[in-house]
Protein backbone atom coordinates (compact mmCIF):
# COMPACT_ATOMS: atom_id res chain seq x y z
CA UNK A 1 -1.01 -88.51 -98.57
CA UNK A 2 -1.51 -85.25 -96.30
CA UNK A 3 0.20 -86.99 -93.47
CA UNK A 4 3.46 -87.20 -95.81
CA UNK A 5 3.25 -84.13 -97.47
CA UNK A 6 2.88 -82.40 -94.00
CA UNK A 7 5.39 -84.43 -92.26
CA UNK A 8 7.86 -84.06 -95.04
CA UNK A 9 7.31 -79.67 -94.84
CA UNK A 10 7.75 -80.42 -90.79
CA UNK A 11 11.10 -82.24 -91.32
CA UNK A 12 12.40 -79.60 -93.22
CA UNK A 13 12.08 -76.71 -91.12
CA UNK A 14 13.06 -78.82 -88.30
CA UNK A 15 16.18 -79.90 -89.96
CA UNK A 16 16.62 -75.89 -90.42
CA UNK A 17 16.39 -75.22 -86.69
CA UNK A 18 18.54 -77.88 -86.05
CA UNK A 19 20.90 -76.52 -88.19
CA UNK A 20 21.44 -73.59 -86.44
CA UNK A 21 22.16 -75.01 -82.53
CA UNK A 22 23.40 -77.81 -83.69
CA UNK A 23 27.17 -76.24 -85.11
CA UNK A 24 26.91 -78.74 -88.09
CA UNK A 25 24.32 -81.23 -89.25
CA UNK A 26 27.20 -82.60 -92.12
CA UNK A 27 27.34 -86.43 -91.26
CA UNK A 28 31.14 -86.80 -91.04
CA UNK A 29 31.17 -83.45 -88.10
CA UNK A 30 28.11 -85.93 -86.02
CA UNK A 31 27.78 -84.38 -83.02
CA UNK A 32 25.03 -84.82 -80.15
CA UNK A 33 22.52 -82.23 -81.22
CA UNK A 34 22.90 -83.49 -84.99
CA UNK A 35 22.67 -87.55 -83.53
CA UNK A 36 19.23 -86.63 -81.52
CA UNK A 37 17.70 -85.22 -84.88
CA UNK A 38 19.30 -88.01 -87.52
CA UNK A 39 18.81 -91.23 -85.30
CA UNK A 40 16.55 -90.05 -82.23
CA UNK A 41 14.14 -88.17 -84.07
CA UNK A 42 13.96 -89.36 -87.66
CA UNK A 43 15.11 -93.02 -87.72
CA UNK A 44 13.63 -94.29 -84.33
CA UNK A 45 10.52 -91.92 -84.24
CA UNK A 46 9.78 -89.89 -87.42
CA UNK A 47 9.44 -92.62 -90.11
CA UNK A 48 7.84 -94.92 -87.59
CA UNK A 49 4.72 -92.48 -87.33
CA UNK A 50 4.35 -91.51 -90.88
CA UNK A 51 3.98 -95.36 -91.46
CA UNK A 52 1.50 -96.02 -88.32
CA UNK A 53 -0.59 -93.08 -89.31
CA UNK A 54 -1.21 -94.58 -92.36
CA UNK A 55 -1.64 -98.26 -91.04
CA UNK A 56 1.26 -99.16 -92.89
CA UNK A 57 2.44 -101.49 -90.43
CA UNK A 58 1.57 -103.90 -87.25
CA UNK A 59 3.07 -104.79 -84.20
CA UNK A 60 1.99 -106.31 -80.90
CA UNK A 61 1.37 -103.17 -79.35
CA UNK A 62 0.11 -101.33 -82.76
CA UNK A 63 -2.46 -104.09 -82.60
CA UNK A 64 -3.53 -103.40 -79.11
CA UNK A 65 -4.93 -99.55 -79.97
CA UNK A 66 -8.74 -99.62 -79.93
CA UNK A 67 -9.41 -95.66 -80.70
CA UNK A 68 -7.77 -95.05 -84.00
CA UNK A 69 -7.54 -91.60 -82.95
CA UNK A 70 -4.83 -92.41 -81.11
CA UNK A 71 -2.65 -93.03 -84.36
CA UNK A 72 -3.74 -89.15 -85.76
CA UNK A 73 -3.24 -87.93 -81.89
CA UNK A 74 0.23 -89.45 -81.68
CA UNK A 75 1.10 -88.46 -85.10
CA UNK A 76 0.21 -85.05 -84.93
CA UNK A 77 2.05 -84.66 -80.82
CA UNK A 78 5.34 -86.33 -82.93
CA UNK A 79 5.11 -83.23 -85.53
CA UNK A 80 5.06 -80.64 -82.76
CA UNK A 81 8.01 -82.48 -81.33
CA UNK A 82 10.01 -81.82 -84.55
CA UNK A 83 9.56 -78.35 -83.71
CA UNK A 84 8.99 -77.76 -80.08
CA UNK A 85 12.81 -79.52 -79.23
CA UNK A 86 14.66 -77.48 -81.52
CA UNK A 87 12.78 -74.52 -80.45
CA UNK A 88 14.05 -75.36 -76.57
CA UNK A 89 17.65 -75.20 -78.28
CA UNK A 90 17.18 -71.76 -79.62
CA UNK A 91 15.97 -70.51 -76.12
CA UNK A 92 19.25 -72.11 -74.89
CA UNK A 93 21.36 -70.37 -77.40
CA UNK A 94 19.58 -66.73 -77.22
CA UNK A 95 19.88 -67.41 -73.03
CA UNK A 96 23.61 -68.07 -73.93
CA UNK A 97 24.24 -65.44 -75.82
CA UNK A 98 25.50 -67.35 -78.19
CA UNK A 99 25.57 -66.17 -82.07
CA UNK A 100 26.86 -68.64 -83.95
CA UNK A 101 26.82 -71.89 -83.18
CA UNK A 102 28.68 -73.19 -85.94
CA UNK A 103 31.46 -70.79 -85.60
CA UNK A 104 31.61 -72.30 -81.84
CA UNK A 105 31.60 -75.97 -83.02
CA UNK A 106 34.62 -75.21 -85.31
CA UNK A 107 36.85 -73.39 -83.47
CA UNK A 108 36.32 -76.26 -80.06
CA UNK A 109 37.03 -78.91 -82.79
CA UNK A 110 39.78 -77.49 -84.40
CA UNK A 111 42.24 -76.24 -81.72
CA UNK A 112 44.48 -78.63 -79.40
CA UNK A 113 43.46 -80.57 -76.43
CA UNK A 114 44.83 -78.94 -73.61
CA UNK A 115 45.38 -80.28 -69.67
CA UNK A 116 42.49 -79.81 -67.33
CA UNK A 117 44.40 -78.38 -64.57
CA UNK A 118 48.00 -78.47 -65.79
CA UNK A 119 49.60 -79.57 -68.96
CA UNK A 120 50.70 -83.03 -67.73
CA UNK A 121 47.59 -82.99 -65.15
CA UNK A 122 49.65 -85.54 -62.91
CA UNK A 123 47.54 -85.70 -59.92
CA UNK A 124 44.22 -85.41 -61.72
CA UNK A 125 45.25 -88.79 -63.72
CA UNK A 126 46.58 -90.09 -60.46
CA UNK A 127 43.09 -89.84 -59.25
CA UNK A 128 41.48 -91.54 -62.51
CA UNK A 129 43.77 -94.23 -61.99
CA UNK A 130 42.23 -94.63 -58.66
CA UNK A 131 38.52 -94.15 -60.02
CA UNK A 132 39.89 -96.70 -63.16
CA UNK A 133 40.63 -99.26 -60.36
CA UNK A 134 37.29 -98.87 -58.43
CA UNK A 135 35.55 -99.24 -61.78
CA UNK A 136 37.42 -102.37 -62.83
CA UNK A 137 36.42 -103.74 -59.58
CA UNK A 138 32.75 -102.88 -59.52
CA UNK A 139 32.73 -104.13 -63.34
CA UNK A 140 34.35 -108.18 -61.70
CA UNK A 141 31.52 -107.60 -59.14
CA UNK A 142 29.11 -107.77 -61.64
CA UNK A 143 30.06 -110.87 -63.03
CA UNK A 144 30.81 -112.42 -59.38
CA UNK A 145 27.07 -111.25 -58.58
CA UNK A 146 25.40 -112.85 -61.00
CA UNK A 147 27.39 -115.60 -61.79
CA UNK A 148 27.50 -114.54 -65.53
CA UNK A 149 30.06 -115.94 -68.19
CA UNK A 150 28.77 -112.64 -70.85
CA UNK A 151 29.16 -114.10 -74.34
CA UNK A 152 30.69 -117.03 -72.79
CA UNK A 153 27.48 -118.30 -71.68
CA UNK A 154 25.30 -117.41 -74.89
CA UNK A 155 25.27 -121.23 -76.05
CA UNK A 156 23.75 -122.11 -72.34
CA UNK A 157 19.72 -120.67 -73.25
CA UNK A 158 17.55 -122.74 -75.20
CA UNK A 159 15.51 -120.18 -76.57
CA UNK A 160 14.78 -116.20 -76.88
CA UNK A 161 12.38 -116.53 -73.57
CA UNK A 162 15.08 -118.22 -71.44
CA UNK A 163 17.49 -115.09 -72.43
CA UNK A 164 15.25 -112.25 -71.51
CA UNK A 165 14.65 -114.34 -68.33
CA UNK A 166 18.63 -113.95 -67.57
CA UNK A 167 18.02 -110.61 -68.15
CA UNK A 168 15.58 -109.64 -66.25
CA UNK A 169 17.34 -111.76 -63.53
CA UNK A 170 20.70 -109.96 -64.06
CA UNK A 171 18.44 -106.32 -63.60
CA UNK A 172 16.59 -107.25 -60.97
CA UNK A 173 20.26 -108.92 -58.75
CA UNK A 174 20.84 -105.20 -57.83
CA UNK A 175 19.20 -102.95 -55.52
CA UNK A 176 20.46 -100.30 -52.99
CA UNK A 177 24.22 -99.80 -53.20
CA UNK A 178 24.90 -102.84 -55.43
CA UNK A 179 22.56 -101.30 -58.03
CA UNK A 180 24.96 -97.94 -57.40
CA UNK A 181 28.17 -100.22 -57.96
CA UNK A 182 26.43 -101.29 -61.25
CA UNK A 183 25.39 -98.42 -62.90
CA UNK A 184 27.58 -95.37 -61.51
CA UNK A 185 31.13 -97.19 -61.20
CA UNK A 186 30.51 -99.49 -63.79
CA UNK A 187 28.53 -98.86 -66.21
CA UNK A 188 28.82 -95.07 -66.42
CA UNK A 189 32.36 -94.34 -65.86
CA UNK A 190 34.08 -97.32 -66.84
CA UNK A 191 33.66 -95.91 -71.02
CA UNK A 192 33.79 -92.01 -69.59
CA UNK A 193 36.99 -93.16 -68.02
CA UNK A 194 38.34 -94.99 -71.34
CA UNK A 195 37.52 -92.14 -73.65
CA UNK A 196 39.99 -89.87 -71.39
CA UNK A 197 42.98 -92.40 -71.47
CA UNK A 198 42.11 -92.45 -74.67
CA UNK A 199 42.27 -88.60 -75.63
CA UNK A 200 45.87 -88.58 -73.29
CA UNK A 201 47.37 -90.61 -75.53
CA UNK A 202 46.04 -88.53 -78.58
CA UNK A 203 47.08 -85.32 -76.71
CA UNK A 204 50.90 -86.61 -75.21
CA UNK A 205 51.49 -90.10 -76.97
CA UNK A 206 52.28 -91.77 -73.46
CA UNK A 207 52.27 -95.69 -73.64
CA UNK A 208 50.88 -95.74 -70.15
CA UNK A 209 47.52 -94.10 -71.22
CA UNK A 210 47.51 -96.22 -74.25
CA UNK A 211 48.19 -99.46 -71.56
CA UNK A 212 45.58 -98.07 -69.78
CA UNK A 213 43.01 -97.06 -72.47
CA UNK A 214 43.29 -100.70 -73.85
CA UNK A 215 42.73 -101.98 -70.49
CA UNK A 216 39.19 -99.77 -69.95
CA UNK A 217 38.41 -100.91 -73.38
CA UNK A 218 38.32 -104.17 -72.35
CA UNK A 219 36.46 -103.63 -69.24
CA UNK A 220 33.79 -101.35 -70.85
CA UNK A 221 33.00 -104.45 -73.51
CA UNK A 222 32.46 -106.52 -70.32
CA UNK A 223 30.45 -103.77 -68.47
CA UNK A 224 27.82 -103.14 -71.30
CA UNK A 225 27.81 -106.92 -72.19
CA UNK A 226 27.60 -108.62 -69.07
CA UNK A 227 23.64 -109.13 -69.07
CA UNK A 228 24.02 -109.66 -72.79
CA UNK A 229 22.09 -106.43 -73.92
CA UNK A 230 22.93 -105.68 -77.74
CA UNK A 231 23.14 -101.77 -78.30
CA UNK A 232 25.00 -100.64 -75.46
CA UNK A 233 28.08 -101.71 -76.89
CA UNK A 234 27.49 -100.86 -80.38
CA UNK A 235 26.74 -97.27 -79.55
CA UNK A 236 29.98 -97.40 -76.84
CA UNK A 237 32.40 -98.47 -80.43
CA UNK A 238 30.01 -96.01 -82.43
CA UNK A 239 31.01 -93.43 -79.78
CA UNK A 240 34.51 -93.33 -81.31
CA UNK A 241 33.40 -91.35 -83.85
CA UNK A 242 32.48 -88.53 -81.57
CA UNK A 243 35.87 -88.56 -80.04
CA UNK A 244 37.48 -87.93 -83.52
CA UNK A 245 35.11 -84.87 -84.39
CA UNK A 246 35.29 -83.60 -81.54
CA UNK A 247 39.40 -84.08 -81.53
CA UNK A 248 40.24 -83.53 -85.16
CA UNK A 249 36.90 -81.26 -86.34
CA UNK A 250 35.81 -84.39 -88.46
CA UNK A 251 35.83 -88.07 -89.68
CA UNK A 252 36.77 -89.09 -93.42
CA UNK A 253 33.18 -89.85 -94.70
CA UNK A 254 35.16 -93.35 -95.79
CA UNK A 255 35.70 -94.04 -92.73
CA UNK A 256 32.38 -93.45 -91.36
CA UNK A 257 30.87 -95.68 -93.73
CA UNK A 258 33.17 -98.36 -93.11
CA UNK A 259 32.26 -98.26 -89.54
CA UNK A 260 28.46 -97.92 -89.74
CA UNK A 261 28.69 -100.95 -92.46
CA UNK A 262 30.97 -102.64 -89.90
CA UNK A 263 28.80 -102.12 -86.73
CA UNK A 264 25.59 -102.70 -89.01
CA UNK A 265 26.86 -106.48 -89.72
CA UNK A 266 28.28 -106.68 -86.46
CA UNK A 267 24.58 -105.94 -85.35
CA UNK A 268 23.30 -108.86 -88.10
CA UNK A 269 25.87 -111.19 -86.47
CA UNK A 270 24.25 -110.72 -82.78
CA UNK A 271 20.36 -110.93 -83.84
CA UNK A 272 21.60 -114.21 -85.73
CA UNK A 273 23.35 -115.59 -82.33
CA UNK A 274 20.79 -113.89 -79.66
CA UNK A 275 17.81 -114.11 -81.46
CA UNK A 276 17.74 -117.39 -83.13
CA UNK A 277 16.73 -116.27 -86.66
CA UNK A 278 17.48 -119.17 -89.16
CA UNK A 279 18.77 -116.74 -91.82
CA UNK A 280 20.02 -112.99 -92.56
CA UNK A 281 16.44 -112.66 -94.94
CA UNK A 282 14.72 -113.60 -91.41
CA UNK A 283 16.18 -110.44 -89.56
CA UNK A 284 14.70 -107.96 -92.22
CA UNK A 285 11.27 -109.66 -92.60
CA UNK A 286 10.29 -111.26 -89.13
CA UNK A 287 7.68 -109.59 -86.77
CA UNK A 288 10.95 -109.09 -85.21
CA UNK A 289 12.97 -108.05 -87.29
CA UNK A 290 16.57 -105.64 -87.47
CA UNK A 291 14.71 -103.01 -89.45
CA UNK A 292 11.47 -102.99 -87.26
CA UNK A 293 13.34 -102.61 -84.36
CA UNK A 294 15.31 -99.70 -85.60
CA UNK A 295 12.09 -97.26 -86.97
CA UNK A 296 9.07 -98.72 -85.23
CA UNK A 297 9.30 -100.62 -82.28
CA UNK A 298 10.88 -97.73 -80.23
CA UNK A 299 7.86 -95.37 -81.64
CA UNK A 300 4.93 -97.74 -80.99
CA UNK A 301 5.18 -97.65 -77.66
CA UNK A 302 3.79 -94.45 -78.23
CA UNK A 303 1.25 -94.22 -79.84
CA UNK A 304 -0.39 -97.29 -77.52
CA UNK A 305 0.47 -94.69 -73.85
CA UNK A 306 -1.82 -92.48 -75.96
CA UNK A 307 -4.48 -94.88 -76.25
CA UNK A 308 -4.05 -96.26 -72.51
CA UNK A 309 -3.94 -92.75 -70.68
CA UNK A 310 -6.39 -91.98 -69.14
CA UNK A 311 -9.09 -93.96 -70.48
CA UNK A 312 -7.42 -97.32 -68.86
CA UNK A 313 -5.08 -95.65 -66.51
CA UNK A 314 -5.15 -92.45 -64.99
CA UNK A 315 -2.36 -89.87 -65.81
CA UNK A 316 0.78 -91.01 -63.00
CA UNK A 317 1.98 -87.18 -62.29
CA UNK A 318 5.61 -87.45 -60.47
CA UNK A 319 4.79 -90.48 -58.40
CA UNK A 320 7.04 -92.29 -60.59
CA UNK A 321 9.64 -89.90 -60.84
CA UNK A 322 10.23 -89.01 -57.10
CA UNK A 323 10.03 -92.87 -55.93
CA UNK A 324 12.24 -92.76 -53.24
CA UNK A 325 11.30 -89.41 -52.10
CA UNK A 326 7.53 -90.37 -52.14
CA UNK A 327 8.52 -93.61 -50.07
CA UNK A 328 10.29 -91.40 -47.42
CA UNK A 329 7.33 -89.33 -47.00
CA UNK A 330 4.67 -91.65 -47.15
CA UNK A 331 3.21 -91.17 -50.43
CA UNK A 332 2.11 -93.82 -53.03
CA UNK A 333 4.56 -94.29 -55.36
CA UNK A 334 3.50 -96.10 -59.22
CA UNK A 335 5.17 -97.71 -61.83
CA UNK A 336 6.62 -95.59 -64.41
CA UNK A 337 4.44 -95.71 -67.91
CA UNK A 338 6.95 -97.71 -69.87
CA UNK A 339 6.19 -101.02 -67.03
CA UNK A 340 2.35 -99.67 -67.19
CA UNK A 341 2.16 -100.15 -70.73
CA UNK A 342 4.52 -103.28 -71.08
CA UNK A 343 1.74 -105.02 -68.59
CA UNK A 344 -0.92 -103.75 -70.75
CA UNK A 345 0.90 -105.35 -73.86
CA UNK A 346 2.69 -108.06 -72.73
CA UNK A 347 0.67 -109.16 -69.19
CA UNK A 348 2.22 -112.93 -69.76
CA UNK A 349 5.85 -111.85 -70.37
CA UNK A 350 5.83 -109.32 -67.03
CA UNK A 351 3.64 -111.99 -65.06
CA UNK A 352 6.51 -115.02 -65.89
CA UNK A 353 9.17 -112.01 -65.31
CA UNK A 354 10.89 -111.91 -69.01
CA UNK A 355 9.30 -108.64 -69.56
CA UNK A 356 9.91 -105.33 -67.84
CA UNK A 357 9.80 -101.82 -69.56
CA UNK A 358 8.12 -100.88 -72.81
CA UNK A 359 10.43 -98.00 -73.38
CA UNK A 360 9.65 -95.43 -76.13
CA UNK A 361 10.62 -91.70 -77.15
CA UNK A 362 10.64 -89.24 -73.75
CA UNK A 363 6.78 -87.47 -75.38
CA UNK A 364 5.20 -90.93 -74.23
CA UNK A 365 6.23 -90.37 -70.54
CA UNK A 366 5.47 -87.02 -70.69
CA UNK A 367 1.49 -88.03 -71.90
CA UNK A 368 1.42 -90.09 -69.20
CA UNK A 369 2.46 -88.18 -66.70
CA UNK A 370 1.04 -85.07 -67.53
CA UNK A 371 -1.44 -85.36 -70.43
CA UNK A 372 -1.56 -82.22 -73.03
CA UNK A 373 0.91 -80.13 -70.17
CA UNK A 374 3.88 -82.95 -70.59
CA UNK A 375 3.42 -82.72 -74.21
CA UNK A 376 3.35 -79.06 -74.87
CA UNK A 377 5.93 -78.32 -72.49
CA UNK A 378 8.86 -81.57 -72.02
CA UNK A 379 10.10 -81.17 -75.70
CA UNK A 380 11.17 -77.08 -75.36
CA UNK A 381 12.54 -78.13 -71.72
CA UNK A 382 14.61 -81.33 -73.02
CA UNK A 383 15.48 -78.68 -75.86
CA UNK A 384 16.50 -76.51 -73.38
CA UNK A 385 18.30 -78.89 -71.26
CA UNK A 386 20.23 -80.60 -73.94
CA UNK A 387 21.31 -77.35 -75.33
CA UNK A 388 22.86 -75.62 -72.53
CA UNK A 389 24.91 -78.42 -71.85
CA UNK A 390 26.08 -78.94 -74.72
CA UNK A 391 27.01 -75.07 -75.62
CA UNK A 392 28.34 -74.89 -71.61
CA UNK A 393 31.25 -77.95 -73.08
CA UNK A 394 31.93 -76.06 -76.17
CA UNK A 395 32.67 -72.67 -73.73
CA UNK A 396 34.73 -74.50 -71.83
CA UNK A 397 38.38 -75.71 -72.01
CA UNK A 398 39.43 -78.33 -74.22
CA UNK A 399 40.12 -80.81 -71.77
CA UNK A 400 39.73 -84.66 -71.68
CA UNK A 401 37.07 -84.90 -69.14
CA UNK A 402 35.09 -82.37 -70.89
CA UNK A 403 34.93 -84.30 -74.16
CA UNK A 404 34.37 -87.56 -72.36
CA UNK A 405 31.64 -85.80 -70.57
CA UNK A 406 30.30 -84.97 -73.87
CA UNK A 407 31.10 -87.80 -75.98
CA UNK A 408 29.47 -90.21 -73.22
CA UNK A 409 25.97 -87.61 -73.24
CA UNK A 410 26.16 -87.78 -77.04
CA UNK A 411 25.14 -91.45 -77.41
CA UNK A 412 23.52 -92.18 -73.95
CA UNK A 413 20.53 -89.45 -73.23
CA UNK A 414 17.15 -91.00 -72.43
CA UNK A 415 15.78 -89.03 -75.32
CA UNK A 416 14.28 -92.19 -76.91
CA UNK A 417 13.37 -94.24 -73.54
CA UNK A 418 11.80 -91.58 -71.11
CA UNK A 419 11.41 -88.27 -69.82
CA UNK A 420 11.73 -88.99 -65.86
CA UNK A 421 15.79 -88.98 -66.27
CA UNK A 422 15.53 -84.97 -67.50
CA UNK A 423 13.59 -84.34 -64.46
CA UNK A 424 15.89 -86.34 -61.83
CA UNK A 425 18.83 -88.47 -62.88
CA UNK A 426 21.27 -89.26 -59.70
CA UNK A 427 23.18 -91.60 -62.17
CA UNK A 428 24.35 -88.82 -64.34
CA UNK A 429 24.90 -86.82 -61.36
CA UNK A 430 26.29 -88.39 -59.26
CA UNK A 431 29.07 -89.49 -61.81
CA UNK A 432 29.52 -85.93 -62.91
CA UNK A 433 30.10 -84.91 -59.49
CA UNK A 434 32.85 -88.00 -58.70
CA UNK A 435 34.46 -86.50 -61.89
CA UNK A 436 34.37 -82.53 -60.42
CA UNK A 437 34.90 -83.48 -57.30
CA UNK A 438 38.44 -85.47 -58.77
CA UNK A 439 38.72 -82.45 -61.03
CA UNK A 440 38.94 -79.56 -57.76
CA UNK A 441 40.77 -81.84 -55.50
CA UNK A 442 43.62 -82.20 -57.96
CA UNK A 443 43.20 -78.17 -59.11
CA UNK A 444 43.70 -77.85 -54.91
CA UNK A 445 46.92 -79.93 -55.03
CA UNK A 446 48.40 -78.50 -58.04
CA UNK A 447 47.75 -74.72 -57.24
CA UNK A 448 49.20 -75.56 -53.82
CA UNK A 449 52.76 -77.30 -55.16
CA UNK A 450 52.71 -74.58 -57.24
CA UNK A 451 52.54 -71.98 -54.36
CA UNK A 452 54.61 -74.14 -52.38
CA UNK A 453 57.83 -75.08 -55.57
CA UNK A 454 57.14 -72.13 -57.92
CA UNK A 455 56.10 -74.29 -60.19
């Protein structure tokens, strides 16, 4: 009972502080400091360690702990994580100099979308045509790669093991530049690049950008589905709902229901298809199961790094951060924690190759990389991180690159996977700096016709 009544005192204040960097913590204004504390935080880690603190529930890797301590450690690290992130945010703001945040929120989300360079921005879209047609071509690569049908193909494996083994396969196909096709041109800015055809036609109500928007609709659902991974196109439909806030100030709360009921079943639908469950009472009940997934699989994790570091592997430092710099200079280079612990838990699922990461909320890397330090340190810093960003887009113009930027961070931060993506993440930065890089070339251009045609 003290773990509840304490947690639930926690969640409060923290809900407070998030309050004040987040602009607005209503549910129909969502935004991406408000999603990190309602789904990251509470649903996905919160609720999960409340009920492993008090042995409330079992999973494979629950099962593995052999200190119990580790359950009152982890619980207690997941508390100071409540606070320590939004305390990062306020940093951010007071470094800023930002007062209000919720005056900021409401006056980006409530005034018109302008042009990023000019009104009509002609030769930036020119250039996200061109980027559009690399990214439809790197998405047909995929497929051509790995021989994969998507959905097609779901009534070709016999059983769950057979589809994580495509999986894993379909990971594992890319390496070097191929693995840069995948996940920068594909991957990344194939939905970045359908929210802003998307927000042109909003903005000028030109059939070309809603031709075009349709099109990169279509090729983002075969991007995020093409190794038949569940979530990443649920949260790419679910991102929709940033666009609108962010476009219109808010969402009619009807609406939003609608949709979460919608993706919810659309959800129930897949597990039924992908992870042969006889029947919808199966998905809420199973070891499994919809619900288990959603507040306690991505939290265990967890609590069993605390119980492996250090006593059965040593803390891993940045040797799995810096990889391919540690390779260049000679150094040894290990396995991020989330394949560490996935071998400790599942050693006959990694050894047949159906099994690869045991991903959990960013704190568990940050044990296992850097024991009490990464702990009392990596949740003001993400704090930090996340905050300045997020304040930087709400400074800045109204432009559709800016809220794609932002719409596409809102949904896909590592925050509940790992912390070595905070720390170096050439994905994210190397497709932000495609994006600036189209963004001065065409501010060259235009200031120079301008110059040039007085215009």
């Amino acid at each position: 009972m003290i773990y509840l009544f304490f947690s639930i005192v926690i969640v409060i204040v923290s809900f407070k502080m998030f309050k004040s960097v987040s602009g607005s913590m209503a549910v129909n204004k969502i935004n991406m400091i408000s999603f990190i504390f309602y789904f990251y935080m509470i649903m996905q880690t919160f609720i999960g360690s409340i009920l492993i603190v008090n042995n409330l529930v079992e999973n494979t890797p629950l099962k593995l702990i052999e200190n119990e301590s580790s359950r009152v450690i982890g619980w207690f690290i997941i508390q100071y994580m409540m606070i320590a992130v939004p305390l990062g945010m306020l940093i951010a703001k007071r470094f800023m100099n930002i007062k209000n945040v919720q005056l900021l929120f409401s006056n980006y989300t409530t005034k018109s979308v302008k042009g990023l360079v000019t009104d009509k921005d002609s030769f930036f879209k020119l250039f996200v045509f061109i980027l559009s047609i690399i990214s439809i071509t790197s998405t047909l690569f995929l497929y051509l790669k790995t021989g994969s049908l998507g959905l097609l193909s779901l009534s070709n494996f016999e059983d769950q093991k057979s589809l994580l083994l495509y999986r894993m396969d379909s990971s594992l196909s890319f390496s070097g530049i191929t693995a840069i096709i995948k996940n920068i041109f594909s991957l990344t800015l194939t939905p970045i690049l359908s929210y802003i055809y998307f927000i042109y036609y909003y903005k000028d109500k030109y059939k070309k950008d809603l031709v075009m928007f349709i099109i990169m609709f279509i090729v983002s659902f075969l991007a995020l589905t093409f190794n038949l991974a569940k979530s990443p196109f649920i949260f790419y439909l679910f991102s929709f709902v940033f666009v609108f806030v962010l476009l219109k100030g808010s969402i009619k709360k009807s609406t939003l229901y609608v949709l979460v009921v919608g993706l919810f079943s659309l959800m129930i639908m897949i597990f039924l298809q992908l992870e042969n469950h006889e029947s919808i009472l199966e998905i809420f009940t199973s070891n499994t199961s919809l619900l288990g997934r959603i507040f306690i699989s991505q939290v265990s994790g967890f609590f069993l790094m605390i119980d492996i570091f250090p006593d059965k592997h040593d803390f891993i430092g940045f040797a799995s951060t810096f990889k391919q710099f540690y390779q260049i200079v000679g150094l040894q280079t290990i396995d991020p924690a989330a394949r560490i612990t996935m071998e400790y838990a599942y050693p006959i699922g990694v050894a047949e190759g159906y099994m690869n990461l045991l991903s959990t909320i960013f704190i568990g890397e940050a044990w296992a990389n850097f024991s009490y330090f990464g702990v009392l340190f990596s949740p003001i810093y993400l704090g930090f991180i996340i905050e300045i960003f997020y304040l930087f887009i709400l400074k800045n113009r109204k432009s559709p690159l800016f809220i794609s930027i932002l719409v596409y961070s809102s949904y896909s931060t590592n925050f509940a996977s790992s912390l070595n993506p905070y720390i170096f993440n050439y994905i994210l930065w190397a497709s932000i700096i495609i994006l600036f890089f189209i963004y001065s070339f065409s501010y060259f251009i235009s200031n120079k016709r301008r110059r040039m045609y007085g215009k």
